[in-house]
PDB file of N, CA and C in Angstrom:
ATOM      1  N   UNK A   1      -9.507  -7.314  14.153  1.00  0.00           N
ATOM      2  CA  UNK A   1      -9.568  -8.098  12.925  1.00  0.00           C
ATOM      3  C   UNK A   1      -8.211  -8.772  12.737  1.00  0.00           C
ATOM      4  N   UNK A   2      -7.910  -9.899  12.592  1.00  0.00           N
ATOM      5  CA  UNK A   2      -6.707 -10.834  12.636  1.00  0.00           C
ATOM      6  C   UNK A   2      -6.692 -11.069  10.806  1.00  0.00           C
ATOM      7  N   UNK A   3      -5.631 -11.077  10.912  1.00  0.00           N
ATOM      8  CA  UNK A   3      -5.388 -11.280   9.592  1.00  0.00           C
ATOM      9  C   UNK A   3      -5.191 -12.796   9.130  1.00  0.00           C
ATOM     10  N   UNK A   4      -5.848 -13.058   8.051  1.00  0.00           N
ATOM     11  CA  UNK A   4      -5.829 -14.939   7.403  1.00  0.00           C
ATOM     12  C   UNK A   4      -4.774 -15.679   8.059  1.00  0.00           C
ATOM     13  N   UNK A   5      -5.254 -17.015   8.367  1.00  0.00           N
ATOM     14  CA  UNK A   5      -4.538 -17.407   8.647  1.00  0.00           C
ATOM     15  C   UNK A   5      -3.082 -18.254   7.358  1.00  0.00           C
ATOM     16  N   UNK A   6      -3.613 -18.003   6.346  1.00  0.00           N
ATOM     17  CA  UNK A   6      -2.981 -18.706   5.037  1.00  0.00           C
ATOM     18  C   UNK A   6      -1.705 -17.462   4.962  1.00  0.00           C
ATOM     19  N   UNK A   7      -2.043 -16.175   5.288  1.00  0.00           N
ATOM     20  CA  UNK A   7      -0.872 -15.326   5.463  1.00  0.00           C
ATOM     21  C   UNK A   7       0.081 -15.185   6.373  1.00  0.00           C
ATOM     22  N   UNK A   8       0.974 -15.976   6.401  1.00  0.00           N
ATOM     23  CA  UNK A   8       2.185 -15.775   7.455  1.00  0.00           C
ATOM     24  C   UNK A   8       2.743 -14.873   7.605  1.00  0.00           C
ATOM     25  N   UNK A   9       3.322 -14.367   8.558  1.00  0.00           N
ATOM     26  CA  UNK A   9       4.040 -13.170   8.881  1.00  0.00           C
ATOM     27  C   UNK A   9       5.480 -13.629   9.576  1.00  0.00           C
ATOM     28  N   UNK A  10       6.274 -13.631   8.221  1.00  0.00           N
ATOM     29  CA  UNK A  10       7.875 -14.050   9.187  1.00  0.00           C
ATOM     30  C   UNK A  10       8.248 -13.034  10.086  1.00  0.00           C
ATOM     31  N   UNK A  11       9.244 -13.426  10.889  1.00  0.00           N
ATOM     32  CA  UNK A  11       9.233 -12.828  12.582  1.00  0.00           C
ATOM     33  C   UNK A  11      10.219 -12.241  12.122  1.00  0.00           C
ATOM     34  N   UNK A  12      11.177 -12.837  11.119  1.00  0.00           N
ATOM     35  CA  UNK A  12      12.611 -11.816  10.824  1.00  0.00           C
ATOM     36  C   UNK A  12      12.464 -10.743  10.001  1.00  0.00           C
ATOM     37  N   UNK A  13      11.021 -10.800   9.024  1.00  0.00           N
ATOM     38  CA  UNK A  13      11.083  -9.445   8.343  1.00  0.00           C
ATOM     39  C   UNK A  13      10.562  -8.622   9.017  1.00  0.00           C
ATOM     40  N   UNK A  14      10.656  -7.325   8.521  1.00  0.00           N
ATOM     41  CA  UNK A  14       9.785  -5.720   9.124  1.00  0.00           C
ATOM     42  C   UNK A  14       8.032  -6.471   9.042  1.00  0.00           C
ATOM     43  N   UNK A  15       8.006  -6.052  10.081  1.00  0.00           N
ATOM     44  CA  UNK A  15       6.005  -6.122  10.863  1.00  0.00           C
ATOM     45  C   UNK A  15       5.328  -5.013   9.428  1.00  0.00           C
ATOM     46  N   UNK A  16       4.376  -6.358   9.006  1.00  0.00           N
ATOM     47  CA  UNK A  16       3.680  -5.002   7.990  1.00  0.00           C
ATOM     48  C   UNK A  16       3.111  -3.951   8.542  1.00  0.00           C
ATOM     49  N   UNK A  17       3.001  -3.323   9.569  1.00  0.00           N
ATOM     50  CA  UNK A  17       2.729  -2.122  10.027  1.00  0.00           C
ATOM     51  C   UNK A  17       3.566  -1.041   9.344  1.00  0.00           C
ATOM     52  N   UNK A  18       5.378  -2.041   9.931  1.00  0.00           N
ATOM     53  CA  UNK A  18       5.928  -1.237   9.530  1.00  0.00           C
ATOM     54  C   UNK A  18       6.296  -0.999   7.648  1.00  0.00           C
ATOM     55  N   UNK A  19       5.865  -2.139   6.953  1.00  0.00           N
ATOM     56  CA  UNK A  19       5.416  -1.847   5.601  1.00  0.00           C
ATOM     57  C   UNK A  19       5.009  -0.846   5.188  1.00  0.00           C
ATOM     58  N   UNK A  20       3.893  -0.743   5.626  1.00  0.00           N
ATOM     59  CA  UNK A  20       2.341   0.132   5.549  1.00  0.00           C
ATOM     60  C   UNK A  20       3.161   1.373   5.280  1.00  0.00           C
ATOM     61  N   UNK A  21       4.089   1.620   6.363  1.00  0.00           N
ATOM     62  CA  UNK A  21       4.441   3.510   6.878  1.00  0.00           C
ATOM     63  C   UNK A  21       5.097   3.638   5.682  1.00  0.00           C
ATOM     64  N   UNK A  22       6.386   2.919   5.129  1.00  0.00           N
ATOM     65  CA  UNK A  22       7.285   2.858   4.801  1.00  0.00           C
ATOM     66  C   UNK A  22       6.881   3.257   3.208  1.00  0.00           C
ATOM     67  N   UNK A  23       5.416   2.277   2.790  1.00  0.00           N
ATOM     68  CA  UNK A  23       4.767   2.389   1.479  1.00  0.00           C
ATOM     69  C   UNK A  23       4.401   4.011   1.261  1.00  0.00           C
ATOM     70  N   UNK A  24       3.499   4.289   2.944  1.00  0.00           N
ATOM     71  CA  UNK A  24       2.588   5.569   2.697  1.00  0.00           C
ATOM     72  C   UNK A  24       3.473   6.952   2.706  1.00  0.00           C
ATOM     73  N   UNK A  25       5.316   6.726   3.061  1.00  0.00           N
ATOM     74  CA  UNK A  25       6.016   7.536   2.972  1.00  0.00           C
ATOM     75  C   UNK A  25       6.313   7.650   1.457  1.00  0.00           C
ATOM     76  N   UNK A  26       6.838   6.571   0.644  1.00  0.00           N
ATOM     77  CA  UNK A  26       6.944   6.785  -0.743  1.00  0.00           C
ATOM     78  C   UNK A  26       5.711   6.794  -1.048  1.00  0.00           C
ATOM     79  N   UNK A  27       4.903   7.511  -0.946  1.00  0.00           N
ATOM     80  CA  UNK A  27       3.899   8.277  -2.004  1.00  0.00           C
ATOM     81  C   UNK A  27       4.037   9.229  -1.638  1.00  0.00           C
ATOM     82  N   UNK A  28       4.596   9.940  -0.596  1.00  0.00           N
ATOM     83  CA  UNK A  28       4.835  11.621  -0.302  1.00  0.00           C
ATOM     84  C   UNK A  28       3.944  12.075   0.954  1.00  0.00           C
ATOM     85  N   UNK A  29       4.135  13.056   1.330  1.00  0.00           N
ATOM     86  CA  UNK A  29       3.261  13.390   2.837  1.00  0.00           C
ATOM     87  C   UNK A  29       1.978  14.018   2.057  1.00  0.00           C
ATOM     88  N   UNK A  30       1.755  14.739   0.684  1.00  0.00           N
ATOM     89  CA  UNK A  30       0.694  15.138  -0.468  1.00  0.00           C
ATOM     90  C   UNK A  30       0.328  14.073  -1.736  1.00  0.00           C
ATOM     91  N   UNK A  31       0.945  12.799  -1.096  1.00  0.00           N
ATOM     92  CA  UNK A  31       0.579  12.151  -2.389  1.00  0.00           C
ATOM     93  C   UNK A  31       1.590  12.292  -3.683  1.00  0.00           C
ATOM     94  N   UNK A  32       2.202  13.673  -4.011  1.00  0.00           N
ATOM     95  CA  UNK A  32       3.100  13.672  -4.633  1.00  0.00           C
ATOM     96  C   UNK A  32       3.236  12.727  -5.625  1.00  0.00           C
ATOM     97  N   UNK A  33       4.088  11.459  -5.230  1.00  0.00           N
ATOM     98  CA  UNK A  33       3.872  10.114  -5.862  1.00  0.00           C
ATOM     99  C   UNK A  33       3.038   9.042  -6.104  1.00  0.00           C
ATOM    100  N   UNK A  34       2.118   9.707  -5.646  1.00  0.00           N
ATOM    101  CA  UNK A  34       0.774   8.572  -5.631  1.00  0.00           C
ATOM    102  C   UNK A  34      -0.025   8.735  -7.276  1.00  0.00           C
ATOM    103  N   UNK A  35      -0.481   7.799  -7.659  1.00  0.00           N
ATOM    104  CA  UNK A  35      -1.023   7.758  -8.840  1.00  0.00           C
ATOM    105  C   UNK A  35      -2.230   6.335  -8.842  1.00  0.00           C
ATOM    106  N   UNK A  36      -2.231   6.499 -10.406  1.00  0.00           N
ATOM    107  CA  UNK A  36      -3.336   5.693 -10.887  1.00  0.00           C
ATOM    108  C   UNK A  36      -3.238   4.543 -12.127  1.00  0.00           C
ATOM    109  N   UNK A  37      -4.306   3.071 -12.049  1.00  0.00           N
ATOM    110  CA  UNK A  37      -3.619   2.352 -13.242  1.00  0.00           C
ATOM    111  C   UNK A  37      -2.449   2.136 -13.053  1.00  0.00           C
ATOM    112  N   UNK A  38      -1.295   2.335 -12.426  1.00  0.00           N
ATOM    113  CA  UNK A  38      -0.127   1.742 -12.386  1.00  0.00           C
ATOM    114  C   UNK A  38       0.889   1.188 -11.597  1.00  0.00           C
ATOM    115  N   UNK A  39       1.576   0.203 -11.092  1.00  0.00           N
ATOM    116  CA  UNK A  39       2.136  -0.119 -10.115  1.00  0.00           C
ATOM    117  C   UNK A  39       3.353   1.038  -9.614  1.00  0.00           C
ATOM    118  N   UNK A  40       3.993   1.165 -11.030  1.00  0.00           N
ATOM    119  CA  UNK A  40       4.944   2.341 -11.000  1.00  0.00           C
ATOM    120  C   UNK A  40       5.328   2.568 -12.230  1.00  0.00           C
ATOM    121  N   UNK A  41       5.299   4.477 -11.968  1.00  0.00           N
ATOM    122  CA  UNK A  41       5.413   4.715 -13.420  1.00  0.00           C
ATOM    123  C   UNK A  41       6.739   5.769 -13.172  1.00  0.00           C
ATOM    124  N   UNK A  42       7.437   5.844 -14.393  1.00  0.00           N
ATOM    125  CA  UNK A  42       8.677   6.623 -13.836  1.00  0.00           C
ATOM    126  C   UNK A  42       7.788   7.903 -15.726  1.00  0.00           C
ATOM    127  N   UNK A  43       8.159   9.436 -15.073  1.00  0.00           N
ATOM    128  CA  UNK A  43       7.859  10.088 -15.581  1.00  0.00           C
ATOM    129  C   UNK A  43       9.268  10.831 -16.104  1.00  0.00           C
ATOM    130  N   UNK A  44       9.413  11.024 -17.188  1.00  0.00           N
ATOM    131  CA  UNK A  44      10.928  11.311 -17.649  1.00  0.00           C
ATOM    132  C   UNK A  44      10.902  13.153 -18.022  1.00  0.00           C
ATOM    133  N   UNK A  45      12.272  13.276 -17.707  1.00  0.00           N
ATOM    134  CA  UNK A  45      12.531  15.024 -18.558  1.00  0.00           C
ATOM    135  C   UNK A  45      13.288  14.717 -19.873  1.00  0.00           C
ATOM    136  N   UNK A  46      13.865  15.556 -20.483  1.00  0.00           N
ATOM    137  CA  UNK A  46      14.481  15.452 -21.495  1.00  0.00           C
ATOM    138  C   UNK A  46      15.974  14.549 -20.905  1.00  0.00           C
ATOM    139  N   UNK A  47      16.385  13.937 -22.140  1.00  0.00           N
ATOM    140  CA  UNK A  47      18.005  13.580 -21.864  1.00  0.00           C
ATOM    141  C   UNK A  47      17.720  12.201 -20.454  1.00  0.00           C
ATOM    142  N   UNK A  48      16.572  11.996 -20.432  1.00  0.00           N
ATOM    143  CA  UNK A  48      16.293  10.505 -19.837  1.00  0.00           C
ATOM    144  C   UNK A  48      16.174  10.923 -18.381  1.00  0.00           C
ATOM    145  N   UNK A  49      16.673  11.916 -17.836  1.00  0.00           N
ATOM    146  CA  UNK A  49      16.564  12.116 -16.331  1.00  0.00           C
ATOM    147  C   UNK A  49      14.889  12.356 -15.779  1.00  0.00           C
ATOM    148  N   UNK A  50      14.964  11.331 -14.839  1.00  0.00           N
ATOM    149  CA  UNK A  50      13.922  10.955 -14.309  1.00  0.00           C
ATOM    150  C   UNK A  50      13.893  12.210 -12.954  1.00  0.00           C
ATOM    151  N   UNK A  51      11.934  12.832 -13.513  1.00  0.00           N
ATOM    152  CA  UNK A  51      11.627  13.568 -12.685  1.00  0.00           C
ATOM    153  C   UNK A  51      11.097  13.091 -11.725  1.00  0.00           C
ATOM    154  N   UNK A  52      10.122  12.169 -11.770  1.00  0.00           N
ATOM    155  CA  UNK A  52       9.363  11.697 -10.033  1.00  0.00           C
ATOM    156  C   UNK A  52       9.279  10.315 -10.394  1.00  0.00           C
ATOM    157  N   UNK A  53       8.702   9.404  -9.885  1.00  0.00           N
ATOM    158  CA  UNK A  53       8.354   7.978 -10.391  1.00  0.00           C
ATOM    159  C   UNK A  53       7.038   8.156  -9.143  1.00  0.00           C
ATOM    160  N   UNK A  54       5.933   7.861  -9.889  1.00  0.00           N
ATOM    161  CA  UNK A  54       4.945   7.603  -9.352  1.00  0.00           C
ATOM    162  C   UNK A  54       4.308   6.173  -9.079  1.00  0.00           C
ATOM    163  N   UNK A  55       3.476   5.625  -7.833  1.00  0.00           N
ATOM    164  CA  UNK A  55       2.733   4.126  -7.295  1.00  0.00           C
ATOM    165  C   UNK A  55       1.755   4.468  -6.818  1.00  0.00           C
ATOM    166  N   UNK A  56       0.867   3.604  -7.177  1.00  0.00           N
ATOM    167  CA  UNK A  56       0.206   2.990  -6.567  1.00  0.00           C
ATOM    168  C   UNK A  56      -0.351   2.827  -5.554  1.00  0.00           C
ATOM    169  N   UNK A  57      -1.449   2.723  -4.744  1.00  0.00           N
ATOM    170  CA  UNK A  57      -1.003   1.590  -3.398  1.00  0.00           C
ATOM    171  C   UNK A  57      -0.343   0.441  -2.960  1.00  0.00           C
ATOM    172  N   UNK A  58      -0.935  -0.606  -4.302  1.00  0.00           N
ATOM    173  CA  UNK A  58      -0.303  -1.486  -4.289  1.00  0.00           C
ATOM    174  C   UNK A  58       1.519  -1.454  -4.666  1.00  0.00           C
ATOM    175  N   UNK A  59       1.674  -1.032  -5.635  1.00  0.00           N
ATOM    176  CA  UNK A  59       2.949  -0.788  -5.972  1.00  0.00           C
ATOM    177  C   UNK A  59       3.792  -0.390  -5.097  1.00  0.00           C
ATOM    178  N   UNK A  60       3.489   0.825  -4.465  1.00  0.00           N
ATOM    179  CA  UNK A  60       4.160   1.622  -2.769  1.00  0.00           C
ATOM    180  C   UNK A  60       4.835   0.420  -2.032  1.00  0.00           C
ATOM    181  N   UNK A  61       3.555  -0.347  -1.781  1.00  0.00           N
ATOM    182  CA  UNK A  61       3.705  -1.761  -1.077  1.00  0.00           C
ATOM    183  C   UNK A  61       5.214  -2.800  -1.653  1.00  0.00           C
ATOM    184  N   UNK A  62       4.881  -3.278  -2.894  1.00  0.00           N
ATOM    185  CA  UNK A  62       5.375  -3.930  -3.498  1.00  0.00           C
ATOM    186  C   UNK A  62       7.132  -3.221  -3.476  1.00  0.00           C
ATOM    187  N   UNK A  63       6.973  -1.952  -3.921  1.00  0.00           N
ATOM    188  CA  UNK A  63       8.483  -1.391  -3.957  1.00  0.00           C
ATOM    189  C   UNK A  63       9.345  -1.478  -2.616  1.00  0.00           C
ATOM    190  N   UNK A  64       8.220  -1.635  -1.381  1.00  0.00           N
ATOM    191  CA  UNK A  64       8.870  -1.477  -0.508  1.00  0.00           C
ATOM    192  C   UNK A  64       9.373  -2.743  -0.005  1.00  0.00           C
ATOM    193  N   UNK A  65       9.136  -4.286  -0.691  1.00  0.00           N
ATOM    194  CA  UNK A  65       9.122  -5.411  -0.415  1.00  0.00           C
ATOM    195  C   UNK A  65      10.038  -6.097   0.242  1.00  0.00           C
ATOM    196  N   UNK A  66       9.297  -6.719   1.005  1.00  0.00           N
ATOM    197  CA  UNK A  66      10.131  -7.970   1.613  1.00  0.00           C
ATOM    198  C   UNK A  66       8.994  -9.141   1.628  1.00  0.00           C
ATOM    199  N   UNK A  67       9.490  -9.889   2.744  1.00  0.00           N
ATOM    200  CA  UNK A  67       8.590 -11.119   3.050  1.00  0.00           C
ATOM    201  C   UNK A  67       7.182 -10.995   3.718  1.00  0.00           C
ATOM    202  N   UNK A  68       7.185  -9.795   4.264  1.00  0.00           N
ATOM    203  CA  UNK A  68       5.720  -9.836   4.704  1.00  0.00           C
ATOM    204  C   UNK A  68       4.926  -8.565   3.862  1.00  0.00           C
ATOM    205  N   UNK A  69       5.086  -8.916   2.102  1.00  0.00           N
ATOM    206  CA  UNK A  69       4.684  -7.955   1.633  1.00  0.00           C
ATOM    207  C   UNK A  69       2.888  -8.007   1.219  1.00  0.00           C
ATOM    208  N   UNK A  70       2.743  -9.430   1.690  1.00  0.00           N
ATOM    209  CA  UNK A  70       1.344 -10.138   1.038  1.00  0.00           C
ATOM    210  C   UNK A  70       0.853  -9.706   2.415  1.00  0.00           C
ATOM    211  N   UNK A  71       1.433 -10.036   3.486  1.00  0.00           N
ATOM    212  CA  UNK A  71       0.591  -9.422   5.011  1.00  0.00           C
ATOM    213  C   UNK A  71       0.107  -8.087   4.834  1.00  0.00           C
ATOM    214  N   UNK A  72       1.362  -6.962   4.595  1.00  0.00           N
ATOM    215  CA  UNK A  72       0.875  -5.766   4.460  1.00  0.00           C
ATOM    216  C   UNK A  72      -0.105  -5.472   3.412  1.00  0.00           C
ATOM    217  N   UNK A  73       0.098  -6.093   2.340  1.00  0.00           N
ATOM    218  CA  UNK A  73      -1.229  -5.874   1.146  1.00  0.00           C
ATOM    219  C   UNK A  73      -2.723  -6.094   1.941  1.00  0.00           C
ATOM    220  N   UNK A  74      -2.487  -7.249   2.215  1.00  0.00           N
ATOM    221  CA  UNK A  74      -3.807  -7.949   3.191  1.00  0.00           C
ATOM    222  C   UNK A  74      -4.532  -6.941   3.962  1.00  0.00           C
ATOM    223  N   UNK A  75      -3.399  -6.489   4.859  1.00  0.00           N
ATOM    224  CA  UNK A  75      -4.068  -5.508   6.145  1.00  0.00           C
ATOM    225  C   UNK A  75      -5.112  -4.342   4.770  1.00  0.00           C
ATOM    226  N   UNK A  76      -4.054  -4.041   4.012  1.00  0.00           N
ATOM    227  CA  UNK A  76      -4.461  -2.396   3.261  1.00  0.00           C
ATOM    228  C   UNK A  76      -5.808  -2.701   2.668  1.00  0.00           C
ATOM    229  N   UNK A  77      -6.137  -4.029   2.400  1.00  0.00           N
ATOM    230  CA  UNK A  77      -6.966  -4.987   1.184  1.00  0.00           C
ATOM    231  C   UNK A  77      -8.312  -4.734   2.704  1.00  0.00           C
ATOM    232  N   UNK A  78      -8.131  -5.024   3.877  1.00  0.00           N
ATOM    233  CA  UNK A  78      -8.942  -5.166   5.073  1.00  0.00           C
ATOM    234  C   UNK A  78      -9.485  -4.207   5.842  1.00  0.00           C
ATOM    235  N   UNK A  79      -8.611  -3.029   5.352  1.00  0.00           N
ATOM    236  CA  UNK A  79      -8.969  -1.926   5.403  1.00  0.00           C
ATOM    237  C   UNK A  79      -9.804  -0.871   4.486  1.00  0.00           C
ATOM    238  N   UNK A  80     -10.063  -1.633   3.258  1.00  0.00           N
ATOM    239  CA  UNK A  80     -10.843  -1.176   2.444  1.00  0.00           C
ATOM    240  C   UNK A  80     -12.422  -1.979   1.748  1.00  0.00           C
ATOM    241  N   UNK A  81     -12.300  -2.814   2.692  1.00  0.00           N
ATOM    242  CA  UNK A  81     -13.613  -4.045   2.815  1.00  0.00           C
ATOM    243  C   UNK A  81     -14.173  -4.540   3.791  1.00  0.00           C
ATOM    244  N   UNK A  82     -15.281  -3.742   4.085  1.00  0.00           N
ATOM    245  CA  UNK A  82     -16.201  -4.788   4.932  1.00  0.00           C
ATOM    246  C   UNK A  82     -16.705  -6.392   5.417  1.00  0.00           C
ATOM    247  N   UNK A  83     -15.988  -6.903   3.793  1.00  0.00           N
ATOM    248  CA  UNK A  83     -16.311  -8.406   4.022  1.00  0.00           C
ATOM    249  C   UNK A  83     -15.209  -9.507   3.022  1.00  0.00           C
ATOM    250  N   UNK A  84     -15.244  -9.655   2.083  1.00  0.00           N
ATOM    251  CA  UNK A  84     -14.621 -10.483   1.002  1.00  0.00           C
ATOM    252  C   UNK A  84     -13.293  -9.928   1.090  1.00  0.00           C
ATOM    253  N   UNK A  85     -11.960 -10.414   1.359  1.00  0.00           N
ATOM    254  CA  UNK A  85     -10.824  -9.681   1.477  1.00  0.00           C
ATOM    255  C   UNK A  85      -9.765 -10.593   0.232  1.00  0.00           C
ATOM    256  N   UNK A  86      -9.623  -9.458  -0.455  1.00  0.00           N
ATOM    257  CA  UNK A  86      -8.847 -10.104  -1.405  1.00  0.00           C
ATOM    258  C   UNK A  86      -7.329  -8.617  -2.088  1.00  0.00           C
ATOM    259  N   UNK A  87      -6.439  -9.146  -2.815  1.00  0.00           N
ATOM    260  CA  UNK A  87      -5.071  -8.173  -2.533  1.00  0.00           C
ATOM    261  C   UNK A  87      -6.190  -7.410  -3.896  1.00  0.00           C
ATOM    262  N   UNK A  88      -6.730  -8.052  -5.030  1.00  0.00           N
ATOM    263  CA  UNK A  88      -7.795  -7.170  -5.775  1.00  0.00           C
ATOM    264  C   UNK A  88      -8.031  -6.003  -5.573  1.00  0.00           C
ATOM    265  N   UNK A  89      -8.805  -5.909  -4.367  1.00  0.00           N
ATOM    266  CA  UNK A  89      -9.375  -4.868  -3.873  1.00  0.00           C
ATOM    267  C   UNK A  89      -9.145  -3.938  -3.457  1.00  0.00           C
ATOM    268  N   UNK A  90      -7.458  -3.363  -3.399  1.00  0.00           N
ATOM    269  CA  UNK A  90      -6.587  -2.588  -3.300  1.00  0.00           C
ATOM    270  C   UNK A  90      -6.854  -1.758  -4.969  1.00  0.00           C
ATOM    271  N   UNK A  91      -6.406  -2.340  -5.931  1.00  0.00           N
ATOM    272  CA  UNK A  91      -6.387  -2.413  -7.339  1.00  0.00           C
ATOM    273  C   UNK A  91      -7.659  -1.157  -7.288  1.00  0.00           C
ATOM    274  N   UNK A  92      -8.952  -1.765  -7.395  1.00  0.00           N
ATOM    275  CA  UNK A  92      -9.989  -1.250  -7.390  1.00  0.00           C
ATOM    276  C   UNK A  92      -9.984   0.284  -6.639  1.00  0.00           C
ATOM    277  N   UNK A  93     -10.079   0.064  -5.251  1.00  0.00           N
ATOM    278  CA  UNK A  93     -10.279   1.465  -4.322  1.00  0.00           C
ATOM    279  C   UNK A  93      -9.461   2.348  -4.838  1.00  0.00           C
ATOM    280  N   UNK A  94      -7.856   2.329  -5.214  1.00  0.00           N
ATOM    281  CA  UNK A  94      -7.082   3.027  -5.638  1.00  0.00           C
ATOM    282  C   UNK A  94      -7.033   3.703  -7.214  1.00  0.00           C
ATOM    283  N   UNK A  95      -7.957   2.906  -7.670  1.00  0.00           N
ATOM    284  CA  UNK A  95      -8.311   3.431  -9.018  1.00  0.00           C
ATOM    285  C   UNK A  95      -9.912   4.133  -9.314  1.00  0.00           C
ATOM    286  N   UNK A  96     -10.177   4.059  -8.393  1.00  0.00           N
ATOM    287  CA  UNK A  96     -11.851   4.500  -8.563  1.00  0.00           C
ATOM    288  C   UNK A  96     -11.766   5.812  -8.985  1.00  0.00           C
ATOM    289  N   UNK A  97     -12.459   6.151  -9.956  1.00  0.00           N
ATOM    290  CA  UNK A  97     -12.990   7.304 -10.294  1.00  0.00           C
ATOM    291  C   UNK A  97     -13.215   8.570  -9.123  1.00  0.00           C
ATOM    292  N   UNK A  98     -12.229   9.667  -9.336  1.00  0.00           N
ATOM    293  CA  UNK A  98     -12.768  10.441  -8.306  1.00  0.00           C
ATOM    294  C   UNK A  98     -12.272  10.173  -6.453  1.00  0.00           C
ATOM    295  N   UNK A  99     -11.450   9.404  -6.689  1.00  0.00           N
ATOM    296  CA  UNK A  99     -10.901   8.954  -5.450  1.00  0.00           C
ATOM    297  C   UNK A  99      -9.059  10.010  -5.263  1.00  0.00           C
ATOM    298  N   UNK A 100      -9.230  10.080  -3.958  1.00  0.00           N
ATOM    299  CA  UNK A 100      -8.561  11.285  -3.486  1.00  0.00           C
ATOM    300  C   UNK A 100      -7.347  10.821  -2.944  1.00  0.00           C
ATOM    301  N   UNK A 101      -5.893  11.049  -2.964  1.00  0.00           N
ATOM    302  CA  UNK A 101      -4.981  10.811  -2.095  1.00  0.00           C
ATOM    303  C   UNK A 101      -5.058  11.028  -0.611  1.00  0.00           C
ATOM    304  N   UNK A 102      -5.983  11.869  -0.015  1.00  0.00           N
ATOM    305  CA  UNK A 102      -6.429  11.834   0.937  1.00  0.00           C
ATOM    306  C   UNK A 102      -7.305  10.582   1.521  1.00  0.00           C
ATOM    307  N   UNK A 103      -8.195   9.947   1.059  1.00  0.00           N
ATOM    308  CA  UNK A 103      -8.404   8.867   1.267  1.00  0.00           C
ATOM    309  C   UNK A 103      -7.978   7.440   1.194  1.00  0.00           C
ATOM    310  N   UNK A 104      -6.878   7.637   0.149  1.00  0.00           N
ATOM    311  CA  UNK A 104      -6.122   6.263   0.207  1.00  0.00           C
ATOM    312  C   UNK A 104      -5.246   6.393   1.674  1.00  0.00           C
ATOM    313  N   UNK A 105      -4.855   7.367   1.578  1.00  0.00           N
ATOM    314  CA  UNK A 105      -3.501   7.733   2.825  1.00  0.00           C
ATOM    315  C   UNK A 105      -4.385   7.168   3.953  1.00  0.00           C
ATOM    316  N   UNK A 106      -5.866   7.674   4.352  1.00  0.00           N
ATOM    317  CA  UNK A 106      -6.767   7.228   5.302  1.00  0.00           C
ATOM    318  C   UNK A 106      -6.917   5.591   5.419  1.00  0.00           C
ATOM    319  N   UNK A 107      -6.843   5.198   4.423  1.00  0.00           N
ATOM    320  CA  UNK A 107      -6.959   3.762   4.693  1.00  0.00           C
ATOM    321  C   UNK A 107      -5.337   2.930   5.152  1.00  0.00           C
ATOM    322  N   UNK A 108      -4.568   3.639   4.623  1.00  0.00           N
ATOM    323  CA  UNK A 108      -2.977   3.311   4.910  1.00  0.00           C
ATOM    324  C   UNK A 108      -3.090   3.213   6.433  1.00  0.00           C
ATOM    325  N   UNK A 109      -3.930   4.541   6.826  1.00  0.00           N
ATOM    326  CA  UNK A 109      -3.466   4.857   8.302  1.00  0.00           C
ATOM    327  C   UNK A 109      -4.728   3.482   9.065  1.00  0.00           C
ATOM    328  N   UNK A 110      -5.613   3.236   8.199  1.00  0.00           N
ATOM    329  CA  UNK A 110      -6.302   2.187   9.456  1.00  0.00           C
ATOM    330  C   UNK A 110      -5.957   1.235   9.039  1.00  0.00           C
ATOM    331  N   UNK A 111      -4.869   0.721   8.064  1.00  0.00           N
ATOM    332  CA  UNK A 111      -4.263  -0.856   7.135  1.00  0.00           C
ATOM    333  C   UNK A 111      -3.260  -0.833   8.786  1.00  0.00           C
ATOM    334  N   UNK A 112      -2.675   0.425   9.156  1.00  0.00           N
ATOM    335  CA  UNK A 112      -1.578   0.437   9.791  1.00  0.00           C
ATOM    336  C   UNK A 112      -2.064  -0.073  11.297  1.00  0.00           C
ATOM    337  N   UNK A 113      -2.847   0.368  11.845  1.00  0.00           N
ATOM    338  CA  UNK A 113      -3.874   0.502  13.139  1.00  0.00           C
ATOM    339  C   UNK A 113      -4.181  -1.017  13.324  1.00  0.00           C
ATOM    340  N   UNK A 114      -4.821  -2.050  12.221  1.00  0.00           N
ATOM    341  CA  UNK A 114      -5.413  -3.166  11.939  1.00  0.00           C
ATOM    342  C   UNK A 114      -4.466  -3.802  12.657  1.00  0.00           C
ATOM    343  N   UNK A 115      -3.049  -3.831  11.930  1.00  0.00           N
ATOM    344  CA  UNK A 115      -1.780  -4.542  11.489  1.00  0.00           C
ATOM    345  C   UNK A 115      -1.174  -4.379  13.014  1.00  0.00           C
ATOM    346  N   UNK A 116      -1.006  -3.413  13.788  1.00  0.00           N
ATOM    347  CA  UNK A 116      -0.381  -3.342  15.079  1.00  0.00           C
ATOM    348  C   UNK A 116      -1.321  -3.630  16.256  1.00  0.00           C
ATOM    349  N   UNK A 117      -2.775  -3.424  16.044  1.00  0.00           N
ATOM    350  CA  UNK A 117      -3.772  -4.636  16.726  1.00  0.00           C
ATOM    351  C   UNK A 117      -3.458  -5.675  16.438  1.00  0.00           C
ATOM    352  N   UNK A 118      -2.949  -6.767  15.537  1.00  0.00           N
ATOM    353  CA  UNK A 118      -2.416  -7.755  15.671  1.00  0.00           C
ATOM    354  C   UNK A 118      -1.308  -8.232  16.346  1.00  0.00           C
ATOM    355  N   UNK A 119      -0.579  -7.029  16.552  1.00  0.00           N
ATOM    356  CA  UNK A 119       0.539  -7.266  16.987  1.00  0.00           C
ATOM    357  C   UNK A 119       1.704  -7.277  15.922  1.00  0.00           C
ATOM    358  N   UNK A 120       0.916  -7.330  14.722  1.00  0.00           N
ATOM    359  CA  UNK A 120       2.247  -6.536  13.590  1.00  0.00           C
ATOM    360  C   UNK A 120       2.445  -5.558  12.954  1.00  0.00           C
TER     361      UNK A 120
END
């Protein structure tokens, strides 16, 4: 599966493959940081010190940004749709009712697979 052609992939930034890892590491090897509804949420203790900051899929992505951050969305977006590929559809899968950090991480890992069949 090749990714749009309207999505460029500059040659000088990190290969969204390597996005992908980089996203699915900040959410934790348990998810840990992975959450819901939010791009990123920072969860506070007393006296303002910040205990974890939790993302997203999309957000993961986004925090980890550079120039090929719309590629890597794409792949993750292609990996969670059979047909209509849109960055939306990240939004959705990651918020569904009943949906598991185990399965987002699963799609990370075939967003990642997609992305280095391309050659990025």
């Amino acid at each position: 599966m090749n990714l749009p052609e309207r999505y460029v992939v500059s040659p000088d930034a990190p290969k969204p493959s390597q996005l992908l890892r980089q996203a699915l590491i900040l959410l934790g090897p348990n998810g840990e940081h992975w959450g819901k509804r939010s791009f990123r949420r920072v969860n506070k203790r007393w006296f303002g010190l910040v205990r974890n900051t939790v993302y997203c899929a999309a957000g993961a992505i986004k925090e980890v940004n550079t120039d090929n951050e719309t590629a890597a969305t794409i792949y993750l977006a292609m990996a969670t749709s059979s047909g209509y590929v849109h960055e939306s559809l990240i939004y959705h899968f990651n918020d569904q009712d009943g949906r598991t950090f185990a399965e987002v991480k699963a799609k990370f890992e075939e967003a990642i697979k997609l992305a280095e069949a391309d050659g990025n």
